[in-house]
PDB file of N, CA and C in Angstrom:
ATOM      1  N   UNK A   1     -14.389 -12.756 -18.520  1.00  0.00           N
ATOM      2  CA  UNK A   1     -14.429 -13.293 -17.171  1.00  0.00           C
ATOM      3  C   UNK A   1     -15.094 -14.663 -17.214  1.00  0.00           C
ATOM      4  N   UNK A   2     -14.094 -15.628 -16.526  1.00  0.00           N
ATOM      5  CA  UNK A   2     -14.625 -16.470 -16.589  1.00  0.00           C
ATOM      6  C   UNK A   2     -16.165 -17.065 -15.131  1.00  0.00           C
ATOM      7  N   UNK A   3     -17.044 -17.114 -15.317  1.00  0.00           N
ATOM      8  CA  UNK A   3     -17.631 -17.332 -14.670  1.00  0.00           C
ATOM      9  C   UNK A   3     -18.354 -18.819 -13.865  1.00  0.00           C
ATOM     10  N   UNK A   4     -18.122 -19.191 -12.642  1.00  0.00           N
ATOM     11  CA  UNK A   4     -18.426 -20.865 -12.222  1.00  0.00           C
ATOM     12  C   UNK A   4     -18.822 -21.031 -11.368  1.00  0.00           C
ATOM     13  N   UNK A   5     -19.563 -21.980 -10.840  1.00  0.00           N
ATOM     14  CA  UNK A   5     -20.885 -22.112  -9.826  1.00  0.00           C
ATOM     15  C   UNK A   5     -20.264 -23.313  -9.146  1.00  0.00           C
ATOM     16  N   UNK A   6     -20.479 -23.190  -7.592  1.00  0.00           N
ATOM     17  CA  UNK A   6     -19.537 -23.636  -6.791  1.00  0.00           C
ATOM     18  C   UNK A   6     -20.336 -23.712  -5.778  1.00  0.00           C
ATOM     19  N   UNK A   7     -20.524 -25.045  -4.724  1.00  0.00           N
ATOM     20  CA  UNK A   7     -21.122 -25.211  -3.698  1.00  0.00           C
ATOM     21  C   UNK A   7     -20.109 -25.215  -2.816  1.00  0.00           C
ATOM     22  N   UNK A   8     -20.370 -25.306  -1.381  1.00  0.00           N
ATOM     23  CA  UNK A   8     -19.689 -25.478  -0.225  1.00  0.00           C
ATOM     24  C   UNK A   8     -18.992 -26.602  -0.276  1.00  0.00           C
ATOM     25  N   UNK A   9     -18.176 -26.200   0.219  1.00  0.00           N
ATOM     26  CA  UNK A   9     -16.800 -27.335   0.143  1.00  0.00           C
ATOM     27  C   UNK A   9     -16.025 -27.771  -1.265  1.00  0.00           C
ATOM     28  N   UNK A  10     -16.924 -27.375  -2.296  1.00  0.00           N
ATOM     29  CA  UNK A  10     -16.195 -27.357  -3.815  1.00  0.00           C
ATOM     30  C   UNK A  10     -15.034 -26.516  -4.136  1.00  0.00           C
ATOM     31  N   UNK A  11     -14.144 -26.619  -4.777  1.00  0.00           N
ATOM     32  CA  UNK A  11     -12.964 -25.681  -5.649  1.00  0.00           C
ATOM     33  C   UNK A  11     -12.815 -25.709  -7.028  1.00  0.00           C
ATOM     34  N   UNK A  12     -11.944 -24.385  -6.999  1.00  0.00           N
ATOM     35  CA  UNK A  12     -11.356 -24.810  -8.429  1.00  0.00           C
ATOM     36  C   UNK A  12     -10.031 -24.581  -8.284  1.00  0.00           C
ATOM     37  N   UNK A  13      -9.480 -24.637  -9.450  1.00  0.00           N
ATOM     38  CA  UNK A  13      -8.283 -24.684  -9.236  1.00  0.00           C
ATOM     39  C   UNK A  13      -7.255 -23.599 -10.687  1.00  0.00           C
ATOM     40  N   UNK A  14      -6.837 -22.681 -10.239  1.00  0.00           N
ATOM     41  CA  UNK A  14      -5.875 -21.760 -11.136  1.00  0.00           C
ATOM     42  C   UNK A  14      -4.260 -22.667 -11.182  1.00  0.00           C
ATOM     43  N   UNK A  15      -4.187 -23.008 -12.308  1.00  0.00           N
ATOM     44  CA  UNK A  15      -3.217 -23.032 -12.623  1.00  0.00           C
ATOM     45  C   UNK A  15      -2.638 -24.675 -11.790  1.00  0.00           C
ATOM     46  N   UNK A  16      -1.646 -25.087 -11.738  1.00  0.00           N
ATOM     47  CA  UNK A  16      -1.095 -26.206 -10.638  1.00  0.00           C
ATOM     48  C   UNK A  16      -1.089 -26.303  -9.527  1.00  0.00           C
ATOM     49  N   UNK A  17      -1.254 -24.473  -9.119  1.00  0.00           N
ATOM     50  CA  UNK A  17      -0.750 -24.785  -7.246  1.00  0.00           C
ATOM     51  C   UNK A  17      -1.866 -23.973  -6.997  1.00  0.00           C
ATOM     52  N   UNK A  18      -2.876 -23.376  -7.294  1.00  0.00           N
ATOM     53  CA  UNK A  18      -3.534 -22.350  -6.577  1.00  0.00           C
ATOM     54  C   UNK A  18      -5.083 -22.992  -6.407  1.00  0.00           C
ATOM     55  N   UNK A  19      -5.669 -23.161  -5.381  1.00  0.00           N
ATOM     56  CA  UNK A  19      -6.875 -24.281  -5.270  1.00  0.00           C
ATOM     57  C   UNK A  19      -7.131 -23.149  -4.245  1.00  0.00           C
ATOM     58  N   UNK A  20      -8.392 -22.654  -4.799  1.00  0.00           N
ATOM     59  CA  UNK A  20      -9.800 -21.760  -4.022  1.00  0.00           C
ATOM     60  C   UNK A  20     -11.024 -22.665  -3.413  1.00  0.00           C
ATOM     61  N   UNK A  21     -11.531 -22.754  -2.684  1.00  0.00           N
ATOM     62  CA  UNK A  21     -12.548 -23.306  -2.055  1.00  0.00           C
ATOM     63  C   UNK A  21     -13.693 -22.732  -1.192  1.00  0.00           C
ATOM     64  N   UNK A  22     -14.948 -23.349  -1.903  1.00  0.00           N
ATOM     65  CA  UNK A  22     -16.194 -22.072  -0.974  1.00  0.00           C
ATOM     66  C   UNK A  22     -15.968 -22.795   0.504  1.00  0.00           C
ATOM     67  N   UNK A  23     -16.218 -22.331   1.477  1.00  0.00           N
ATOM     68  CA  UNK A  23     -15.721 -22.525   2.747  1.00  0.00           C
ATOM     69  C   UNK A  23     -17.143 -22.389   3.182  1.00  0.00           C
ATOM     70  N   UNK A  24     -17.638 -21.166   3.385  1.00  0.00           N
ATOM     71  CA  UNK A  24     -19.368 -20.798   3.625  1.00  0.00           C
ATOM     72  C   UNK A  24     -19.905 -20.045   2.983  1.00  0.00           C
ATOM     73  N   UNK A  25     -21.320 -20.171   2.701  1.00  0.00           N
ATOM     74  CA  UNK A  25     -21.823 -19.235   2.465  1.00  0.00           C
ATOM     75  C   UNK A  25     -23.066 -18.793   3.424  1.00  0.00           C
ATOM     76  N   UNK A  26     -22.933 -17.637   3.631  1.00  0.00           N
ATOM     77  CA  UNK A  26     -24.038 -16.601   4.943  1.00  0.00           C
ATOM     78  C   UNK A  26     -24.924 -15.760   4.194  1.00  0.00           C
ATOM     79  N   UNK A  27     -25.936 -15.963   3.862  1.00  0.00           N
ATOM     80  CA  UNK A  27     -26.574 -14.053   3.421  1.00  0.00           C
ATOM     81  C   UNK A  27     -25.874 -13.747   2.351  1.00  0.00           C
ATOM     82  N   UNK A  28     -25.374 -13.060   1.864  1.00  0.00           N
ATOM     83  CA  UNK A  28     -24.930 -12.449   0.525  1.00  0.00           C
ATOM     84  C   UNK A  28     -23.300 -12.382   1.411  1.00  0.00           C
ATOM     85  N   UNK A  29     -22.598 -13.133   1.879  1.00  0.00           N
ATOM     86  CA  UNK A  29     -21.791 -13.280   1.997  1.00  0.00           C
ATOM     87  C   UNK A  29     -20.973 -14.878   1.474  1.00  0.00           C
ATOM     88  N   UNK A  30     -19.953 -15.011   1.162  1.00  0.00           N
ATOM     89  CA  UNK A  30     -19.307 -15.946   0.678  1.00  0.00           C
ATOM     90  C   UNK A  30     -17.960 -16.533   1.128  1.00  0.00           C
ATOM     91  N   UNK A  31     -17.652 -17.181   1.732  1.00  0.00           N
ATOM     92  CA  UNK A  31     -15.842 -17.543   2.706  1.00  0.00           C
ATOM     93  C   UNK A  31     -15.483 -18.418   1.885  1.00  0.00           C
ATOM     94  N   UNK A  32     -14.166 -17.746   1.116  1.00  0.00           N
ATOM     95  CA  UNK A  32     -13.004 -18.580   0.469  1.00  0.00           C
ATOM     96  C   UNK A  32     -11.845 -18.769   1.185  1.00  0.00           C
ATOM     97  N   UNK A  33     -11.603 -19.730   1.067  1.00  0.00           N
ATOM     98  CA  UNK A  33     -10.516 -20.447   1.288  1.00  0.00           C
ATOM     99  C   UNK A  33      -9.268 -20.264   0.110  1.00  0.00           C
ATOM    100  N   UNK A  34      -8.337 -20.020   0.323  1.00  0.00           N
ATOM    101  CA  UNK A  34      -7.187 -20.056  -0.887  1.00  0.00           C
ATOM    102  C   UNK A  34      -5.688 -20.799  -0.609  1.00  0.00           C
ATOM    103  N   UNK A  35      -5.769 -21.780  -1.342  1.00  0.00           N
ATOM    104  CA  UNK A  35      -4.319 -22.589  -0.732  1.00  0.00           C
ATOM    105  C   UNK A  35      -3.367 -22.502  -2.076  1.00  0.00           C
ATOM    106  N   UNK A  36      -2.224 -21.669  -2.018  1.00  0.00           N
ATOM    107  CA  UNK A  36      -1.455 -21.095  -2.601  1.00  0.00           C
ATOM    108  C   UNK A  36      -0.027 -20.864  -2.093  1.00  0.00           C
ATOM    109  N   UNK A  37       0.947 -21.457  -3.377  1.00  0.00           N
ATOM    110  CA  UNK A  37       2.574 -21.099  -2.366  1.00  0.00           C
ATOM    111  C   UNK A  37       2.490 -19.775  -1.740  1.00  0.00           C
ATOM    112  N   UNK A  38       3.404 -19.859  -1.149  1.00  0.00           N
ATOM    113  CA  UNK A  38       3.654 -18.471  -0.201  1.00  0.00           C
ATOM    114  C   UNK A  38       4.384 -17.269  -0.942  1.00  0.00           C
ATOM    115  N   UNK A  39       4.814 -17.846  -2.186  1.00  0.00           N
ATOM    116  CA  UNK A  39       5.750 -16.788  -3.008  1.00  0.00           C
ATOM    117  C   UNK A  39       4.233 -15.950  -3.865  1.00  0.00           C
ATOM    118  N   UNK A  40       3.457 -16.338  -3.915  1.00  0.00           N
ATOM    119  CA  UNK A  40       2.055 -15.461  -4.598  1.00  0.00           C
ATOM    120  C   UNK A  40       1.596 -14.881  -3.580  1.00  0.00           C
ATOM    121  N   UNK A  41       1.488 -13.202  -3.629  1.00  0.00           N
ATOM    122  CA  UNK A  41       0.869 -12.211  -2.703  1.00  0.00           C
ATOM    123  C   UNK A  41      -0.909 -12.629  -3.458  1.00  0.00           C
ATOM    124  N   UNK A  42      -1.378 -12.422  -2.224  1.00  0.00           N
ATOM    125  CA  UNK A  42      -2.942 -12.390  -1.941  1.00  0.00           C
ATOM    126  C   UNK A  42      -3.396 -11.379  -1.255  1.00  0.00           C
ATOM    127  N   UNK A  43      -4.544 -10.533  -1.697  1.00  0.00           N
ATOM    128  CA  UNK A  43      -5.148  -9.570  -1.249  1.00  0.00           C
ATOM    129  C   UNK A  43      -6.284  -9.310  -1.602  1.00  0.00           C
ATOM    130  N   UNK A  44      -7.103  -8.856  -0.831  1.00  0.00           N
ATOM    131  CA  UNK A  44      -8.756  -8.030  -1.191  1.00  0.00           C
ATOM    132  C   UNK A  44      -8.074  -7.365  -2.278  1.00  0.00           C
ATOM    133  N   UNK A  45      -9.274  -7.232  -3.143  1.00  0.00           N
ATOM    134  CA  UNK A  45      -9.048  -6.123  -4.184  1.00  0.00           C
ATOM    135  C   UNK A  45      -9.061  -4.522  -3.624  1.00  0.00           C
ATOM    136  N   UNK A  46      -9.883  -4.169  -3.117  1.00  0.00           N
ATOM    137  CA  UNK A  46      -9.879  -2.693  -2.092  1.00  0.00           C
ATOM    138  C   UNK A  46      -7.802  -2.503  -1.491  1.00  0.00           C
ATOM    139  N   UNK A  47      -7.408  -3.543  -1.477  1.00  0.00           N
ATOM    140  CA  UNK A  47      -6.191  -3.555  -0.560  1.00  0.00           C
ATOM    141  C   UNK A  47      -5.213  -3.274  -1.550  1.00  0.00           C
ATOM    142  N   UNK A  48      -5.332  -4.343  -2.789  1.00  0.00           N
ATOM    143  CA  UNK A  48      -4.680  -4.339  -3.797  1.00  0.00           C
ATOM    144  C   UNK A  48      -4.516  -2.993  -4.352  1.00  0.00           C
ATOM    145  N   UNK A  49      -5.668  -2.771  -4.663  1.00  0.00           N
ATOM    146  CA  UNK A  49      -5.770  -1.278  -5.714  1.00  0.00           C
ATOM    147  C   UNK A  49      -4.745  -0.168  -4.710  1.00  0.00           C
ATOM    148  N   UNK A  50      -5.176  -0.355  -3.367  1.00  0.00           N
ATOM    149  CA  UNK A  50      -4.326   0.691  -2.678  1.00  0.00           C
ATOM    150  C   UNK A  50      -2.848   0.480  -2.134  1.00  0.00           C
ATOM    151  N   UNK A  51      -2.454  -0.634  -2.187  1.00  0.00           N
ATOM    152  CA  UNK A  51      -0.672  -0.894  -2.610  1.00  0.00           C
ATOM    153  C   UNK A  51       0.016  -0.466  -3.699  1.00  0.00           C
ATOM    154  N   UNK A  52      -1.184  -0.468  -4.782  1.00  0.00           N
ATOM    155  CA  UNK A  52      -0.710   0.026  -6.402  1.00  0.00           C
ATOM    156  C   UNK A  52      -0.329   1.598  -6.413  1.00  0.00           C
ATOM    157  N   UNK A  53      -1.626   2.029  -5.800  1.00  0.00           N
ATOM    158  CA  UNK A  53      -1.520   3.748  -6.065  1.00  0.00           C
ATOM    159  C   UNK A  53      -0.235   4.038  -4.931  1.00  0.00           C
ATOM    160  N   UNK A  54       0.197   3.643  -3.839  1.00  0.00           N
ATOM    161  CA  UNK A  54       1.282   3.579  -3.347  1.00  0.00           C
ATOM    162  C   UNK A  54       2.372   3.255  -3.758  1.00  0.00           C
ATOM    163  N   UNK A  55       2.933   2.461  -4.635  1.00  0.00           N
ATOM    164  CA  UNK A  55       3.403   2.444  -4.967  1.00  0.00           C
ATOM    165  C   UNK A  55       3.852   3.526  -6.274  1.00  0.00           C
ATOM    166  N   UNK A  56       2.976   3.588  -6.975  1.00  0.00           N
ATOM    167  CA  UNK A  56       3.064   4.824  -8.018  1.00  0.00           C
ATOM    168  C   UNK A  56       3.251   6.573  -7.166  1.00  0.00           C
ATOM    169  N   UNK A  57       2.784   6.900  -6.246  1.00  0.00           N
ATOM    170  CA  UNK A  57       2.969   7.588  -5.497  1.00  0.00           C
ATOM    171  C   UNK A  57       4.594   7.282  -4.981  1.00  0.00           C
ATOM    172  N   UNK A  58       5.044   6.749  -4.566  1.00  0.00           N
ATOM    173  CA  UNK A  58       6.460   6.569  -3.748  1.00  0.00           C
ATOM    174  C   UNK A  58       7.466   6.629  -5.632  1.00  0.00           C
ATOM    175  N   UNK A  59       6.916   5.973  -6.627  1.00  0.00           N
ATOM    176  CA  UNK A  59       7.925   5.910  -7.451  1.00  0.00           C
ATOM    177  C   UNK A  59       7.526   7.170  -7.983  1.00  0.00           C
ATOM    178  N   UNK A  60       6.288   7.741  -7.980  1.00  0.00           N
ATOM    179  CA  UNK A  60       6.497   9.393  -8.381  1.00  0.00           C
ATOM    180  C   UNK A  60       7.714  10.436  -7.835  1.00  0.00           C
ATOM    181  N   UNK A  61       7.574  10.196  -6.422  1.00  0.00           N
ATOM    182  CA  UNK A  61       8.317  10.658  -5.193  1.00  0.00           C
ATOM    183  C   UNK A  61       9.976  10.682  -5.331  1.00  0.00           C
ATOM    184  N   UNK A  62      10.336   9.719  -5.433  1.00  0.00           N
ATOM    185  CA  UNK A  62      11.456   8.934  -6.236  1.00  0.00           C
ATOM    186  C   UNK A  62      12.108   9.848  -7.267  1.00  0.00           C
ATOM    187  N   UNK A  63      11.457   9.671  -8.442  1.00  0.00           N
ATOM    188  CA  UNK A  63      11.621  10.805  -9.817  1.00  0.00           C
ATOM    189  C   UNK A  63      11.872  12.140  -9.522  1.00  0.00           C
ATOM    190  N   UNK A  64      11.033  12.487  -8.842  1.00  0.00           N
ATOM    191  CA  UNK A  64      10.702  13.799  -8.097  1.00  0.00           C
ATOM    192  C   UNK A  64      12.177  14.417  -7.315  1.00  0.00           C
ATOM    193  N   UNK A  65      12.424  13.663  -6.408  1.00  0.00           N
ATOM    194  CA  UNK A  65      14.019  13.359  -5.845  1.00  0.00           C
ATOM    195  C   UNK A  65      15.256  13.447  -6.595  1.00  0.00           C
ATOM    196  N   UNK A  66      14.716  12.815  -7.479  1.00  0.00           N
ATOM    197  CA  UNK A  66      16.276  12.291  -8.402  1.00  0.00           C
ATOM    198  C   UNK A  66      16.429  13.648  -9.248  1.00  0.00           C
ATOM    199  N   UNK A  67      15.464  14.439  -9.784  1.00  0.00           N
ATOM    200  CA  UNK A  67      15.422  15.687 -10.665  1.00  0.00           C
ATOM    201  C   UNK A  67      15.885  16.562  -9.571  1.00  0.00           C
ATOM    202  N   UNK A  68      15.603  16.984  -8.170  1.00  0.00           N
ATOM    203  CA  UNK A  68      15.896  17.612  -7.648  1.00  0.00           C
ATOM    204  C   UNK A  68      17.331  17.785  -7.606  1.00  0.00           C
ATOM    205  N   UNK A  69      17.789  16.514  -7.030  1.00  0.00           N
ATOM    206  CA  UNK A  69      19.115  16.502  -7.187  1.00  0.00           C
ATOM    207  C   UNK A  69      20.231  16.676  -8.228  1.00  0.00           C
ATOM    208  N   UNK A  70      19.420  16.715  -9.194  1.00  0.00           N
ATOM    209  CA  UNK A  70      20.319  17.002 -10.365  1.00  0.00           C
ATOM    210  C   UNK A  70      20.203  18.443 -10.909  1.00  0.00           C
ATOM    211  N   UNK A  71      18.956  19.097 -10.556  1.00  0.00           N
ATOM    212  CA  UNK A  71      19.125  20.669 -10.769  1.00  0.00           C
ATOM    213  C   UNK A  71      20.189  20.859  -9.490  1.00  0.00           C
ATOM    214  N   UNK A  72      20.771  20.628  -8.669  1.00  0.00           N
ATOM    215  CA  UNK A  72      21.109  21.351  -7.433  1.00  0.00           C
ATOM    216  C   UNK A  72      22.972  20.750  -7.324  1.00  0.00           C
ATOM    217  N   UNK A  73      22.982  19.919  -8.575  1.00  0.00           N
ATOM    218  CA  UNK A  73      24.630  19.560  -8.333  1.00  0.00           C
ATOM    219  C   UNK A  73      25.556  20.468  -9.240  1.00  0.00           C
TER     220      UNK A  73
END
């Protein structure tokens, strides 16, 4: 992990198009800013992790389906 120390109003920058910026900082709180094409999904990690297991869940579901149907033809 790369790790970097960043004041208000500073960025960095991933890659060509993706520029993060500290916006505020409150208390043990921190506001980023993220300016990124629109074709890159962005999410909390809490959000992320739970699109994933949804997804693995629905493509379990899926499998699950497709076997059914093939014991039953």
């Amino acid at each position: 992990m790369l790790a970097l120390s960043r004041k208000v109003n500073e960025s960095i920058m991933i890659g060509n198009n993706i520029e993060i910026t500290v916006l505020e900082v409150k208390g043990d709180q921190v506001k980023l800013g993220i300016n990124a094409p629109k074709s890159i999904p962005i999410h909390r990690k809490e959000i992320y992790v739970q699109i994933q297991e949804s997804n693995k869940e629905a493509a379990e579901a899926t499998i699950n389906d497709e076997i059914l149907k093939k014991l039953f033809q």
